[in-house]
Protein backbone atom coordinates (compact mmCIF):
# COMPACT_ATOMS: atom_id res chain seq x y z
CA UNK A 1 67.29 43.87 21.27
CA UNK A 2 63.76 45.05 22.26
CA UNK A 3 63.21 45.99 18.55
CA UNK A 4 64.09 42.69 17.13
CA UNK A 5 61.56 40.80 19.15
CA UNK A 6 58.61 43.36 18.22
CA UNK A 7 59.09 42.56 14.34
CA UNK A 8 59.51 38.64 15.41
CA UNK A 9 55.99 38.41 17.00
CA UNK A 10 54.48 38.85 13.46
CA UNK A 11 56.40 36.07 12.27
CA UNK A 12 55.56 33.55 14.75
CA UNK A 13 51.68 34.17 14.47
CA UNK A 14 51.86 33.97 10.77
CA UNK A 15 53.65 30.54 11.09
CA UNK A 16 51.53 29.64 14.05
CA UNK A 17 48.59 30.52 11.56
CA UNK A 18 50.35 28.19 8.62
CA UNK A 19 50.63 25.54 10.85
CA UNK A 20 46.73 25.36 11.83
CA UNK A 21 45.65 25.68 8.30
CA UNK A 22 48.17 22.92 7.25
CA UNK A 23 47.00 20.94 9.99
CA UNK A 24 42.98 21.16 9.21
CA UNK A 25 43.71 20.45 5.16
CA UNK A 26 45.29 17.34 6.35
CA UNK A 27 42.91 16.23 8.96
CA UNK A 28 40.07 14.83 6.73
CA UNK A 29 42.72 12.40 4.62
CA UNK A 30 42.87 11.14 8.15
CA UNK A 31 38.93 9.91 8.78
CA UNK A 32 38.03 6.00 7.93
CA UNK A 33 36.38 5.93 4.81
CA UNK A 34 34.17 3.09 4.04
CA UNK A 35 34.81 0.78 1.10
CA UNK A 36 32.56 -0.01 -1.43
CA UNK A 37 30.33 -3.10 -2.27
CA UNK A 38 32.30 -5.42 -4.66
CA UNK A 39 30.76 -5.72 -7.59
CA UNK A 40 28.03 -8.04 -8.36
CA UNK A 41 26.71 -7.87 -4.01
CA UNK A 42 23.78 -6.10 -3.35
CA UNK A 43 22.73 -4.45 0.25
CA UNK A 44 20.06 -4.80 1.58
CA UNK A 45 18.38 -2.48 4.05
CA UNK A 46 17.53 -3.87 7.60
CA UNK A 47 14.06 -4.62 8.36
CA UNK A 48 11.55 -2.02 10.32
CA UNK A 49 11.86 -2.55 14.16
CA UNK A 50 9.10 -4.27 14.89
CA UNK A 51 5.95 -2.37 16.62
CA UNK A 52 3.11 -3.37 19.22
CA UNK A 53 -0.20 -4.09 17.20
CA UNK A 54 -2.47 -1.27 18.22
CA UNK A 55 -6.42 -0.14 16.79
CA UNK A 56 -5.48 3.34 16.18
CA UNK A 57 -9.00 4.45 14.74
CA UNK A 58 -12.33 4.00 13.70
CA UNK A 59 -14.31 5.44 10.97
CA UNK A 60 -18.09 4.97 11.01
CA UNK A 61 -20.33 5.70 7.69
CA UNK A 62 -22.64 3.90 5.35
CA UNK A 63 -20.42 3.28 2.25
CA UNK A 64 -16.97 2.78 1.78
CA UNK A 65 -14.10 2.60 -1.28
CA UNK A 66 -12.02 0.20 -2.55
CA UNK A 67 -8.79 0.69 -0.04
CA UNK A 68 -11.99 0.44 2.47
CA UNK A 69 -11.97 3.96 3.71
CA UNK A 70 -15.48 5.37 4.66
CA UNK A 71 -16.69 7.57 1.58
CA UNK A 72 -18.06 10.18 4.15
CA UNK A 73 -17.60 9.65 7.92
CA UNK A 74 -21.02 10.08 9.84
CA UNK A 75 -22.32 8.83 13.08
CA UNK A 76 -26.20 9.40 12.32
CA UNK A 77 -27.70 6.71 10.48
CA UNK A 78 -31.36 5.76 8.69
CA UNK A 79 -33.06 2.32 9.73
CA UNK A 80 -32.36 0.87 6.29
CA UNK A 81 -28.27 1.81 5.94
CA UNK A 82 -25.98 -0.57 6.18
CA UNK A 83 -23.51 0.74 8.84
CA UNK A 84 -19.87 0.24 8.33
CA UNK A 85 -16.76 0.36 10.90
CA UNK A 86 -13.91 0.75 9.27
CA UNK A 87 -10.38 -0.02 11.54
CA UNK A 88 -7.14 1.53 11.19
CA UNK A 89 -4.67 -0.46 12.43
CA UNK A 90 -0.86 -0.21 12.92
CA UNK A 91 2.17 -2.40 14.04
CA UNK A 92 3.57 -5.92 13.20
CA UNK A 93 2.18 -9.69 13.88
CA UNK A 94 1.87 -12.51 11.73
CA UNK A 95 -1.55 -13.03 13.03
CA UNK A 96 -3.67 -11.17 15.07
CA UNK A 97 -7.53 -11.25 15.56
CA UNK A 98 -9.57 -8.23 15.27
CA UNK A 99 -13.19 -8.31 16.84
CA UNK A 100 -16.23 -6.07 16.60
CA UNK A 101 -19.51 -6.09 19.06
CA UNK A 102 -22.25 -4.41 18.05
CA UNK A 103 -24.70 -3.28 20.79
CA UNK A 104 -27.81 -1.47 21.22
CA UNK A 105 -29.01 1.20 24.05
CA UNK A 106 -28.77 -1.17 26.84
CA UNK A 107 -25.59 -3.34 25.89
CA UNK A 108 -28.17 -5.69 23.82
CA UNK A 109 -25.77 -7.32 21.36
CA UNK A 110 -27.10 -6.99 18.01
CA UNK A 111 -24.01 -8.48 16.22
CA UNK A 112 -20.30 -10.07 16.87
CA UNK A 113 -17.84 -11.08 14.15
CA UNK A 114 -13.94 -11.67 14.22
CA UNK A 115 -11.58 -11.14 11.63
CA UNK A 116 -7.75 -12.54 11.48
CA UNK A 117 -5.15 -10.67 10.14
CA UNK A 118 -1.84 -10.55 9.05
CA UNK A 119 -0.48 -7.12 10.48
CA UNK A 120 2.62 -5.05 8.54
CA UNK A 121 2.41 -1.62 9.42
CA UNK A 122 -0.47 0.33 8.34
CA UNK A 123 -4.06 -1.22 7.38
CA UNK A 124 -7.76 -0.73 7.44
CA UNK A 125 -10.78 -3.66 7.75
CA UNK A 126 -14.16 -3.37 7.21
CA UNK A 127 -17.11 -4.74 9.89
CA UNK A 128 -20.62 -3.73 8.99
CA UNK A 129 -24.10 -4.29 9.46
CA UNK A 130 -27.37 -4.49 8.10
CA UNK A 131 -30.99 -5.62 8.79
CA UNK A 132 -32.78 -5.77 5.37
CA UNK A 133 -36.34 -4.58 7.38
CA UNK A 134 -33.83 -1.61 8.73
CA UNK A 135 -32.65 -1.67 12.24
CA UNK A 136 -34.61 0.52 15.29
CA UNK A 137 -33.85 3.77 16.23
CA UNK A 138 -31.85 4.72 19.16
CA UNK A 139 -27.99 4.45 20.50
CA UNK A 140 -25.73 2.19 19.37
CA UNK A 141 -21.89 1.57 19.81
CA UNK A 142 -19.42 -0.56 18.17
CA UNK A 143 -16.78 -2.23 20.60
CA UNK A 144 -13.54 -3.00 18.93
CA UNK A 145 -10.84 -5.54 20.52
CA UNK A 146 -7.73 -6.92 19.06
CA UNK A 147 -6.69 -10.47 20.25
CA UNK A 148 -9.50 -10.26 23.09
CA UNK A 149 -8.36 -6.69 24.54
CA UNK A 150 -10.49 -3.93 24.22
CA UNK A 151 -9.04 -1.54 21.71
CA UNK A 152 -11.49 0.93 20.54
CA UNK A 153 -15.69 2.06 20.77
CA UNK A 154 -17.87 4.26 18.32
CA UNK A 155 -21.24 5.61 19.14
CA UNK A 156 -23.85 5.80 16.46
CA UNK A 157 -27.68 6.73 16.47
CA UNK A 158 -29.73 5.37 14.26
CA UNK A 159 -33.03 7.20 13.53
């Protein structure tokens, strides 16, 4: 009697064993499958969550490219240059206004201009100025605000 059980305990693990592996191989017929489109219906991908309008950067230098991107970034300019502010934006709004203040040494505004744009993810606009008998030396800084909060300032020396 003890010998019998001994050469059943083999037995029972190997079915045990079967069972599992019979079990797992059936398992996956089990999961919901999706069904396909019918044909002729497109999907369509949900839209991008919509993100706060932010001024994420600033790029000062005196020429810039076609995607306006500053050709070389710089923060030293010469009387003469015409000194551009280029702003890297991100987020979503059908309209938002983006503002730049120009000022010299002592807050003296030298320039203010607005822009409105249409905001879908990732963009760049161009401020800039000029003075055609070149503007005096010293410290400058640009002061950038998006609907009327400040956002971002650049300092620049002209000389």
């Amino acid at each position: 009697m003890f010998s019998s059980r001994r050469n059943q305990t083999p037995v029972m693990v190997l079915c045990l064993v079967l069972a599992l592996a019979a079990t797992s191989l059936a398992l996956p017929g089990c999961q919901k499958r999706e069904k396909p489109a019918p044909e002729g219906t497109t999907t369509s991908t949900p839209p991008p969550a919509a993100t706060t309008p932010a001024v994420v950067g600033i790029e000062m230098g005196k020429a810039i490219q076609d995607n306006k991107r500053v050709v070389q970034a710089q923060t030293t300019f010469a009387p003469p240059d015409t000194i551009y502010a280029v702003i890297m934006t991100e987020g979503n709004a059908p309209s938002a206004i983006l503002s730049a203040r120009w000022t010299y040494e002592d807050g003296q505004v030298v320039d203010e201009s607005s822009q409105t744009i249409v905001m879908s993810g990732p963009a760049t606009t161009e401020f800039h100025i000029m003075k055609p008998s070149g503007l005096p030396a010293g410290r400058y800084q640009v002061q950038i605000s998006l609907n009327g909060a400040a956002a971002r300032t650049a300092d620049f020396t002209v000389q």
